[in-house]
Protein backbone atom coordinates (compact mmCIF):
# COMPACT_ATOMS: atom_id res chain seq x y z
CA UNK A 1 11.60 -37.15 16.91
CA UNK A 2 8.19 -38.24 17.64
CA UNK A 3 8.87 -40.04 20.86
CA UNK A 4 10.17 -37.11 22.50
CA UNK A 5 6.64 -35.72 22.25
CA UNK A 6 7.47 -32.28 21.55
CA UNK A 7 4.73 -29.44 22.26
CA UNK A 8 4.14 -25.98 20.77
CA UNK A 9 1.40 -24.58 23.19
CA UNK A 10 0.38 -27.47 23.86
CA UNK A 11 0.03 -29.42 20.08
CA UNK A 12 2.03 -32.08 19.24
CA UNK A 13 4.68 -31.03 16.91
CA UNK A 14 5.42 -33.85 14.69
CA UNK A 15 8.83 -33.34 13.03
CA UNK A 16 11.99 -34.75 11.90
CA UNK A 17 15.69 -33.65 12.61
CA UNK A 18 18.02 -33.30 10.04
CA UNK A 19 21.83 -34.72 11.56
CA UNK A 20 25.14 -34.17 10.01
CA UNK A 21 28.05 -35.75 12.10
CA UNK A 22 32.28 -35.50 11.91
CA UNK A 23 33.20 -39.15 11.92
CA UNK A 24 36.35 -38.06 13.63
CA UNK A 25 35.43 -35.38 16.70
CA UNK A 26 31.63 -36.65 16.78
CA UNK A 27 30.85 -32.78 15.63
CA UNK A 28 27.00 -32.71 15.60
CA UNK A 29 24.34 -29.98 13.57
CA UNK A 30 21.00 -30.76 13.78
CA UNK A 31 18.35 -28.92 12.04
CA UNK A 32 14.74 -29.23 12.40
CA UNK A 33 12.52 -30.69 9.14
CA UNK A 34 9.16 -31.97 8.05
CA UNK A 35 10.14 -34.89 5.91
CA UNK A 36 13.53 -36.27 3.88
CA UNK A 37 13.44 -33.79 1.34
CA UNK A 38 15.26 -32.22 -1.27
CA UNK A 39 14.65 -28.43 0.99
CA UNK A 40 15.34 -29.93 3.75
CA UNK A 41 18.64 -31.93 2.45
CA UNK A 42 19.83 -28.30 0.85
CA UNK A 43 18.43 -26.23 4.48
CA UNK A 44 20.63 -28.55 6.82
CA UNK A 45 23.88 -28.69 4.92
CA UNK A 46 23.77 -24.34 4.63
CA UNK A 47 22.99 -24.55 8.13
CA UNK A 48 26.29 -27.00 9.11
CA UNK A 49 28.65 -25.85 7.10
CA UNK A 50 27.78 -22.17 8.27
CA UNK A 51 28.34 -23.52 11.49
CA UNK A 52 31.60 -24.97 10.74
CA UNK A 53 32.70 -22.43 8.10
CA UNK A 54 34.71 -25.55 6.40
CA UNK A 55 33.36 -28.02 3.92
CA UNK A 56 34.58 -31.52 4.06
CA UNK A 57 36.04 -33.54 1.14
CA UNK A 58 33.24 -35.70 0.87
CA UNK A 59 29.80 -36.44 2.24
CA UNK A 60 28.37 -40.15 3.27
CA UNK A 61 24.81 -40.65 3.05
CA UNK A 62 22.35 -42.92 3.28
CA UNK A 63 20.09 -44.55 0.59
CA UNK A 64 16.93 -41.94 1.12
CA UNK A 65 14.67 -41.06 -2.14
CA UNK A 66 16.34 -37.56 -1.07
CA UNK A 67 20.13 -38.46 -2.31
CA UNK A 68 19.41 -42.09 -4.82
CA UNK A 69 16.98 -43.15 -6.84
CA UNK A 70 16.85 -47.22 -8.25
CA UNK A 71 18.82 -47.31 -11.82
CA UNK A 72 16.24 -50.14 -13.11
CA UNK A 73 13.15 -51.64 -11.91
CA UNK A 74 14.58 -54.92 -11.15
CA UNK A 75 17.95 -54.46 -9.64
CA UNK A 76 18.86 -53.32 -6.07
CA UNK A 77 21.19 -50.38 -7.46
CA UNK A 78 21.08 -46.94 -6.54
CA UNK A 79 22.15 -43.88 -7.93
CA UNK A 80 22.27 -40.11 -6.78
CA UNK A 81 19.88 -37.65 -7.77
CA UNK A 82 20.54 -34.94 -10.86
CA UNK A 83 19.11 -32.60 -7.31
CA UNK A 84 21.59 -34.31 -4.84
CA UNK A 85 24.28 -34.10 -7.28
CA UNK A 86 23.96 -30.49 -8.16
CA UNK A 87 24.00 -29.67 -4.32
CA UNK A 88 27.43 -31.75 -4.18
CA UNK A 89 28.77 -29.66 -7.17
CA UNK A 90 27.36 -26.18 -5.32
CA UNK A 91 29.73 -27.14 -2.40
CA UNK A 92 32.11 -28.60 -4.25
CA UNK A 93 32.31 -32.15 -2.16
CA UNK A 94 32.28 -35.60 -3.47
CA UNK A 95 29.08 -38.10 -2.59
CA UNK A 96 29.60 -41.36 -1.16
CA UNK A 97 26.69 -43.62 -0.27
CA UNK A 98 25.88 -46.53 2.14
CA UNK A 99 25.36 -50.33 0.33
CA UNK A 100 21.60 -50.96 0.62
CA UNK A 101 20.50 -51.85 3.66
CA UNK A 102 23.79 -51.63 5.55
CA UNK A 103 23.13 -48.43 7.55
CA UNK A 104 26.49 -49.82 9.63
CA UNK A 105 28.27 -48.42 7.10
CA UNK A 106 27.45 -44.72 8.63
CA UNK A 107 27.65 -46.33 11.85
CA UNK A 108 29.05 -42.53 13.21
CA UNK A 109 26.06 -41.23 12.35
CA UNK A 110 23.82 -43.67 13.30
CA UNK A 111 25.07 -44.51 16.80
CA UNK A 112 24.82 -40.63 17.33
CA UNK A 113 21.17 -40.40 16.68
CA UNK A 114 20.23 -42.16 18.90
CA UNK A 115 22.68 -40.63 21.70
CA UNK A 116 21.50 -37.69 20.46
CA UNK A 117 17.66 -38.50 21.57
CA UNK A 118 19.08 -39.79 24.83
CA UNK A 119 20.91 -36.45 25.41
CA UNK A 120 17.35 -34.46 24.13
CA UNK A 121 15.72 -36.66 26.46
CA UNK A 122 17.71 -35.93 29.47
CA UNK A 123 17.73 -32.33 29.30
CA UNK A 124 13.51 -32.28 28.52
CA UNK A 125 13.71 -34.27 31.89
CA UNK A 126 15.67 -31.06 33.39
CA UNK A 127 13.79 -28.81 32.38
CA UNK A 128 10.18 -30.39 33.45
CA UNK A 129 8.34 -29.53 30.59
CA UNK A 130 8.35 -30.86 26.85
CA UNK A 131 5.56 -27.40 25.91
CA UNK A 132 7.59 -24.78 24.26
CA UNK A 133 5.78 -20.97 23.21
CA UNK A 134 7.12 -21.46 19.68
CA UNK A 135 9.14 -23.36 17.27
CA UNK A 136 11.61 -20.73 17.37
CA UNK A 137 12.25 -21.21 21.57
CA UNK A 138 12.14 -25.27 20.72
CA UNK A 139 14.99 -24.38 17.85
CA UNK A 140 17.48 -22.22 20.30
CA UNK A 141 16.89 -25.28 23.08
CA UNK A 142 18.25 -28.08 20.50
CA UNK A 143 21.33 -25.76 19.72
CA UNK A 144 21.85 -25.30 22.94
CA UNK A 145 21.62 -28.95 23.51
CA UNK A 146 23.74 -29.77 20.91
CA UNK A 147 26.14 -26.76 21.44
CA UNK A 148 26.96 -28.44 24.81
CA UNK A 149 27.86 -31.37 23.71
CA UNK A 150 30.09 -29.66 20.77
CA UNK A 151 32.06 -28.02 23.70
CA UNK A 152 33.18 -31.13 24.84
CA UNK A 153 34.95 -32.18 21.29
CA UNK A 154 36.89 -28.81 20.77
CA UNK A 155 40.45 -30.69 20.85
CA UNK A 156 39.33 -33.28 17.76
CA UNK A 157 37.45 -30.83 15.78
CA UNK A 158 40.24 -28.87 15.49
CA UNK A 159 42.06 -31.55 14.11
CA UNK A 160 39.49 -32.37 11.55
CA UNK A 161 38.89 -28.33 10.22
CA UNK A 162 42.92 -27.76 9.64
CA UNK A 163 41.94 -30.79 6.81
CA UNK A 164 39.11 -28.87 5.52
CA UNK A 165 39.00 -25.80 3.24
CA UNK A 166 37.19 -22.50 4.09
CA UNK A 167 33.64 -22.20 3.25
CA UNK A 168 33.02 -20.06 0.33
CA UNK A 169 30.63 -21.16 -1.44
CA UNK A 170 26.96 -18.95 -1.40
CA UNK A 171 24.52 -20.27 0.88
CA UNK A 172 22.44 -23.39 -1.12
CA UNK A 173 18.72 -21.73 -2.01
CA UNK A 174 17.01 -23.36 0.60
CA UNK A 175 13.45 -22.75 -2.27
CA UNK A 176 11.77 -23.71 -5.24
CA UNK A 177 10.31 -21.67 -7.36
CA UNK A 178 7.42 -21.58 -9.60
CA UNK A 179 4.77 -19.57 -11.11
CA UNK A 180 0.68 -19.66 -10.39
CA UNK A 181 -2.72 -18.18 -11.48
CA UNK A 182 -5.48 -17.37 -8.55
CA UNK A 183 -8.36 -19.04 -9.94
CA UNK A 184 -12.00 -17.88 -9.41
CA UNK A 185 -12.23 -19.55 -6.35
CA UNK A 186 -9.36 -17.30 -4.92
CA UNK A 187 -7.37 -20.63 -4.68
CA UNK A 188 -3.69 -21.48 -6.40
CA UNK A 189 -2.40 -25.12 -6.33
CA UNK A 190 1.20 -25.13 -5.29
CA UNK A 191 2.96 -29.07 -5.26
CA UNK A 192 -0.18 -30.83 -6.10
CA UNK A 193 -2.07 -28.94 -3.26
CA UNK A 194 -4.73 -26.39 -2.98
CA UNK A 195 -4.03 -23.50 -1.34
CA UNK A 196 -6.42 -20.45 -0.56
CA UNK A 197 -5.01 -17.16 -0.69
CA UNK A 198 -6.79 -13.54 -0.09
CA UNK A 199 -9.91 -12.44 -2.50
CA UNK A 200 -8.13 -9.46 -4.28
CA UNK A 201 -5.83 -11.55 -5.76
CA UNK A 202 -8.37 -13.25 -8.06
CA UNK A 203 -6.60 -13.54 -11.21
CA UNK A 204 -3.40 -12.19 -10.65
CA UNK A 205 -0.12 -14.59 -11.88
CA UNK A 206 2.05 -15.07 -8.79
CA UNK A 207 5.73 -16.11 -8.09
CA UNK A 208 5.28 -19.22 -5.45
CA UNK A 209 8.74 -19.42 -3.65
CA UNK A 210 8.53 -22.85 -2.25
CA UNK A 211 10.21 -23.58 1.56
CA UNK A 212 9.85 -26.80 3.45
CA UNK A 213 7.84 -25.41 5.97
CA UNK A 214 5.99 -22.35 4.53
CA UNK A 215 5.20 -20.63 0.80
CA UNK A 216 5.94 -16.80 0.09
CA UNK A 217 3.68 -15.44 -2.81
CA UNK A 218 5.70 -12.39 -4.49
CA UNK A 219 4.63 -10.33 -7.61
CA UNK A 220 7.84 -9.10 -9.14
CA UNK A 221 9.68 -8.70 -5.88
CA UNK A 222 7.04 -7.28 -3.34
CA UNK A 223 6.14 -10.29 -0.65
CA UNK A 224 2.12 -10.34 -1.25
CA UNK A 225 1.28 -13.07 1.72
CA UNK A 226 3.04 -16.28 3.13
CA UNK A 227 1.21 -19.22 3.60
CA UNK A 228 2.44 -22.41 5.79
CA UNK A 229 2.86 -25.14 4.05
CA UNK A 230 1.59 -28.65 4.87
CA UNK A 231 2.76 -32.03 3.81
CA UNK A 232 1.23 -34.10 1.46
CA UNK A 233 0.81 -33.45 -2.06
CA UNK A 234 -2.86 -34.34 -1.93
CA UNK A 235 -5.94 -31.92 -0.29
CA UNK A 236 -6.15 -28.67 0.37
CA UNK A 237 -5.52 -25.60 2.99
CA UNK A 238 -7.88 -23.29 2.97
CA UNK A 239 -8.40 -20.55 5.34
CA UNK A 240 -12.07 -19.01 5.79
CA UNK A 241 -10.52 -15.46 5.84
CA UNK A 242 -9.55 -15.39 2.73
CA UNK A 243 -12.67 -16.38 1.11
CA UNK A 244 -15.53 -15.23 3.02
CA UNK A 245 -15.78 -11.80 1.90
CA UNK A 246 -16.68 -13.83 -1.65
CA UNK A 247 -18.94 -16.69 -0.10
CA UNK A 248 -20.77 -13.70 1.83
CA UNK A 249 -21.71 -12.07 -2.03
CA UNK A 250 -22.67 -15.38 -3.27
CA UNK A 251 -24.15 -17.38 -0.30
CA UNK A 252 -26.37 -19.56 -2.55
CA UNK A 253 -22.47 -21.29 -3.63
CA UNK A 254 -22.06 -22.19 0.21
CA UNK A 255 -24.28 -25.37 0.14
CA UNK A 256 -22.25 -26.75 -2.53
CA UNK A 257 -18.59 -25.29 -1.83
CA UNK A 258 -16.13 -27.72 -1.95
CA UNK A 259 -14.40 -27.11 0.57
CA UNK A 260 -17.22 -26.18 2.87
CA UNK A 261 -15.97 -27.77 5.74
CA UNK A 262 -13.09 -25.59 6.09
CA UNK A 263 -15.74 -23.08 6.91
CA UNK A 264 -15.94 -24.05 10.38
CA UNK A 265 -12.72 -22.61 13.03
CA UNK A 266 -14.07 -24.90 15.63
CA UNK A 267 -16.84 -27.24 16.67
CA UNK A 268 -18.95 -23.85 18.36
CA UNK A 269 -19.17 -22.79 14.71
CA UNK A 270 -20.14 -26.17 13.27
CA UNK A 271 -22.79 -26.27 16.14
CA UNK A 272 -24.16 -22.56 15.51
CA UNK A 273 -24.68 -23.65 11.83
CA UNK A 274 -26.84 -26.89 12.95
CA UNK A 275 -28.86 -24.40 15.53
CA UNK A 276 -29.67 -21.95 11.87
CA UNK A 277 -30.66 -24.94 10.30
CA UNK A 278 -33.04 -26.35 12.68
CA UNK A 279 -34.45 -22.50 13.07
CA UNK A 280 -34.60 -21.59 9.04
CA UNK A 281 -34.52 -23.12 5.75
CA UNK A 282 -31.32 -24.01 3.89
CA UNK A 283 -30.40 -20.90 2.26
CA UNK A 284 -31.33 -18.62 4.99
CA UNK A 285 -29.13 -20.82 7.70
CA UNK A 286 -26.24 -20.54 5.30
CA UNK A 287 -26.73 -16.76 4.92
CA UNK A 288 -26.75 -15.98 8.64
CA UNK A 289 -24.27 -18.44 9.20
CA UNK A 290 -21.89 -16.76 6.52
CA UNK A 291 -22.70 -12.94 8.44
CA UNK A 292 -21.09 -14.59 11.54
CA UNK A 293 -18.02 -16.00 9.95
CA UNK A 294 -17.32 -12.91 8.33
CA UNK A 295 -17.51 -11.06 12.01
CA UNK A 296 -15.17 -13.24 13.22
CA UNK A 297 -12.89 -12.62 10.21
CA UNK A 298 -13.34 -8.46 11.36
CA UNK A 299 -13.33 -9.79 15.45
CA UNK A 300 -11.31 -12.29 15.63
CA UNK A 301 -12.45 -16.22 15.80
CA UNK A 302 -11.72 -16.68 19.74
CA UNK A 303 -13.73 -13.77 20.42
CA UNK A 304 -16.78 -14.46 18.46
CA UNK A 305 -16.51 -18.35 19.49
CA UNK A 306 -17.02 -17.54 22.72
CA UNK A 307 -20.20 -15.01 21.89
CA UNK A 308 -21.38 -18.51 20.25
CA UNK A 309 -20.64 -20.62 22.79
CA UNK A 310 -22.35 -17.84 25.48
CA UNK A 311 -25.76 -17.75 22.95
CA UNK A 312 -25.93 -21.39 22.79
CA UNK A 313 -25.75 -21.99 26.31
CA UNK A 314 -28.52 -19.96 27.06
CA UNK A 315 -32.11 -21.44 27.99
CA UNK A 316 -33.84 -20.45 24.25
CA UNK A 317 -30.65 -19.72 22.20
CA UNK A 318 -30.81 -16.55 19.51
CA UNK A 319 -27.96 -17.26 17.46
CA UNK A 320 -28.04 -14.25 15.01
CA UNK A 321 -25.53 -11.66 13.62
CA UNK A 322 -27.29 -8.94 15.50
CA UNK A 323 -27.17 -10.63 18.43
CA UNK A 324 -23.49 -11.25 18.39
CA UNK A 325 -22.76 -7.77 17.65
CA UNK A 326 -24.57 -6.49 20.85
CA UNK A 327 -22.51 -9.04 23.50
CA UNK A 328 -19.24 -7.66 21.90
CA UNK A 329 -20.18 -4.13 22.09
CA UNK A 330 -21.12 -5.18 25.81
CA UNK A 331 -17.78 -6.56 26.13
CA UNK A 332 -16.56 -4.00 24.67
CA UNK A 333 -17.40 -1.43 26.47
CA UNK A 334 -16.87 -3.33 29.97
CA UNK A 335 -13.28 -3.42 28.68
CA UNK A 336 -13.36 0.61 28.31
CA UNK A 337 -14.40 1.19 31.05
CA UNK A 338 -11.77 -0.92 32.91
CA UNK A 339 -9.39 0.93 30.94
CA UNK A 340 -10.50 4.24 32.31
CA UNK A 341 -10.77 3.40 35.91
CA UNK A 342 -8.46 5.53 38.25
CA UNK A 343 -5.41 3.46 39.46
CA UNK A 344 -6.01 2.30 43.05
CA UNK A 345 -4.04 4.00 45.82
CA UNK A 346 -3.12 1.91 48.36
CA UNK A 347 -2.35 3.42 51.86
CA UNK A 348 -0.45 0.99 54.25
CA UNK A 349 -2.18 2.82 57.06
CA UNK A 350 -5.29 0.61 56.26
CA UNK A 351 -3.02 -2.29 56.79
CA UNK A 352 -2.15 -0.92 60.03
CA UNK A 353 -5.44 -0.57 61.25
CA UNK A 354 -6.56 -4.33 60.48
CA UNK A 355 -3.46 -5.56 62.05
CA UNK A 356 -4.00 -3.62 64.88
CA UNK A 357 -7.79 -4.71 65.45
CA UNK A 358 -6.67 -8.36 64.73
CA UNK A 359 -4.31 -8.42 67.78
CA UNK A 360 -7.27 -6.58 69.68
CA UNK A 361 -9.62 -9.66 68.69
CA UNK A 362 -6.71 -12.48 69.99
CA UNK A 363 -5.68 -11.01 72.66
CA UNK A 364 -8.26 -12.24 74.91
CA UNK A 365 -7.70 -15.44 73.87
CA UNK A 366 -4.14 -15.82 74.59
CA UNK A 367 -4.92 -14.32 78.48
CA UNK A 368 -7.73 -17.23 78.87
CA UNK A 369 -4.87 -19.57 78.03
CA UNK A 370 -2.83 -18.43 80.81
C-alpha cells in the first residue's frame, strides 16, 4: 500500500493489506498488516470469516514463505507450512496453492488488488486528504471503503454462503507466546530483538505475548506494559524512559552505553548534549545531560524540548537542569494564572456604540459624494 502514501499525523505509514476475495460474488476483507506473516495470515482469516460468519471449503493461496516452504534445495516444489497447515485444520478448510510463478492462477484475487487500490485511491481523492489522526480512523475508512463495494455484490454472495457452513470454530490466536528474563540492563530480547522495558522489572521472568504489531508483557495474568513492536529481527527499541532513572544512578555507564543514541528524543537534545560538552568535561556533560532527560521523563519530552530549544537560542546559552526547571515553573505559572482569570463578559452595547461612531465617521463622506 505504499503508493497510496498513507499518513498518521503526518508520518508515512508504511504497511501492507491483507486481501481475502469470493471468486464467485468478488466478496472482499481487507485487513491491515506489517509484513506476510504467520500473525498476520492467522489475524486476517479471524477477521473474514467473522465477517462472513461462513467458512469456505477450501482456501487458494499463493506461494508466500507464510503458507510453503521449498521441499529440497534444488527443486522448484513447494509445500505448506506445519503453521499454515494447523490454521487450515483450526478452520477446518482444505489448502490449495498457486503453481510457482503463475499468480494467474488466483487471477480473482489478483485482478482485485489492484481494483481495490484504484477504488482506495478514488475515495483518498474525495476526501482531500491522505493524513488520518490514528490507525484506528485509517482502519474504519478502508471498511468503509470496502463495505461499499460489498453492498453492491449482495445478490452473488448470497449464493456463495447457502454453499458454506456456519462459522464455529474459536477465533485463530492471533499471538505467540513465549517466556523472558529482564536482564541488568532492564532490556528483554523478544524475536531476535532488544527491547527495553521499565527499571523495576529488573530480573523478573515475563510472559511475552507476541502480536504483529505490538508485545504485551504479563506476569501470571496481570498486563505489566505493552510495547510496539517493530519489524526486523535485528536491533533494538529502546525507550529513554524506561532506563534513565538507572543511567541517572550510574552516569559514568553513559559514555559507553550501547545504546546511547537512543538517549536522544530529538535533535534539540542531541544539540544540548554537544553545548555540555563544549562547556564541561566528559563526565560532567553526561551527568547534566542525564538530569535533563530524566525531567523530561517527569515533564514530558515536547515540553522540555522546547525549554532547550528557548536556552539555546539565547545570546550566551545556560543549558543546565536548574535552569530548565525555572522556565517551566514560569510557564507554569503563566498557565495558572490563565486558568484563574474571570471569564470575559461581553456586552453587545459596546458593539453598538462602535457601530454607531463608525457611521458618524462616513457619513460625511457619502454627503461630499453627492
Amino acid at each position: 500500500m505504499r503508493s497510496l502514501k498513507i499518513r498518521i499525523s503526518g508520518q508515512v505509514l508504511p504497511h501492507l493489506m491483507f486481501h481475502a476475495v469470493l471468486p464467485y460474488s468478488n466478496w472482499e476483507s481487507v485487513s491491515r498488516c506489517r509484513s506476510e506473516s504467520q500473525l498476520a495470515l492467522r489475524a486476517g482469516l479471524n477477521a473474514a470469516f467473522a465477517r462472513l460468519g461462513r467458512v469456505p471449503r477450501e482456501i487458494l493461496i499463493d506461494n508466500s514463505s507464510t503458507a510453503t516452504h521449498r521441499l529440497s534445495a534444488e527443486g522448484k516444489q513447494r509445500g505448506f507450512t506445519e503453521e499454515f497447515l494447523s490454521v487450515c485444520e483450526h478452520f477446518r478448510i482444505k489448502p490449495r496453492t498457486t503453481n510457482v510463478s503463475s499468480p494467474q492462477e488466483n487471477g480473482s484475487c489478483e485482478s482485485l488488488n489492484g481494483h481495490f487500490k484504484r477504488r482506495m485511491q478514488q475515495h483518498l481523492l474525495l476526501r482531500g486528504s491522505r493524513d488520518f489522526e490514528s490507525e484506528e480512523d485509517y482502519d474504519r475508512f478502508c471498511m468503509e471503503v470496502i463495505d461499499k463495494a460489498n453492498a453492491l455484490r449482495g445478490k452473488k454472495i448470497a449464493t456463495e454462503l447457502a454453499t458454506m457452513r456456519e462459522h464455529l470454530a474459536p477465533q485463530l490466536p492471533d499471538y505467540t507466546e513465549t517466556t523472558v528474563r529482564v536482564n541488568a540492563n532492564s532490556t528483554i530480547r523478544v524475536c531476535k530483538k532488544t527491547y527495553s522495558v521499565p527499571a523495576n522489572l529488573i530480573g523478573i521472568q515475563l510472559k511475552a505475548r507476541i502480536y504483529e504489531t505490538r508485545i504485551v508483557l504479563l506476569d501470571g495474568r496481570e498486563v505489566i506494559c505493552e510495547l510496539p513492536r517493530h519489524s526486523g529481527d535485528r536491533g533494538a527499541v529502546i525507550d529513554f524512559r524506561h532506563v534513565i532513572k538507572w543511567l541517572v544512578r550510574k552516569p559514568g555507564a553513559f559514555s559507553a552505553y550501547r545504546w546511547r543514541d537512543s538517549m536522544f528524543p530529538s535533535q534539540v537534545f542531541r544539540s544540548a548534549y554537544d553545548h555540555l560538552c563544549g562547556k564541561h568535561d566528559e563526565s560532567k556533560a553526561d551527568r547534566y545531560y542525564l538530569d535533563i532527560l530524566h525531567l523530561a521523563s517527569l515533564d514530558g519530552v515536547e515540553m522540555v524540548a522546547n525549554i532547550l530549544d528557548q536556552l539555546l537560542g539565547s545570546p550566551d546559552p545556560v543549558v543546565s537542569l536548574e535552569e530548565a526547571k525555572k522556565l517551566i515553573a514560569s510557564y507554569q505559572d503563566v498557565a495558572e494564572q490563565s486558568r484563574n482569570q474571570p471569564p470575559l463578559n461581553a456586552s453587545t452595547a459596546d458593539y453598538d456604540v462602535l457601530i454607531q461612531s463608525r457611521d458618524q465617521l462616513t457619513q460625511p463622506e457619502e454627503n461630499d459624494a453627492h
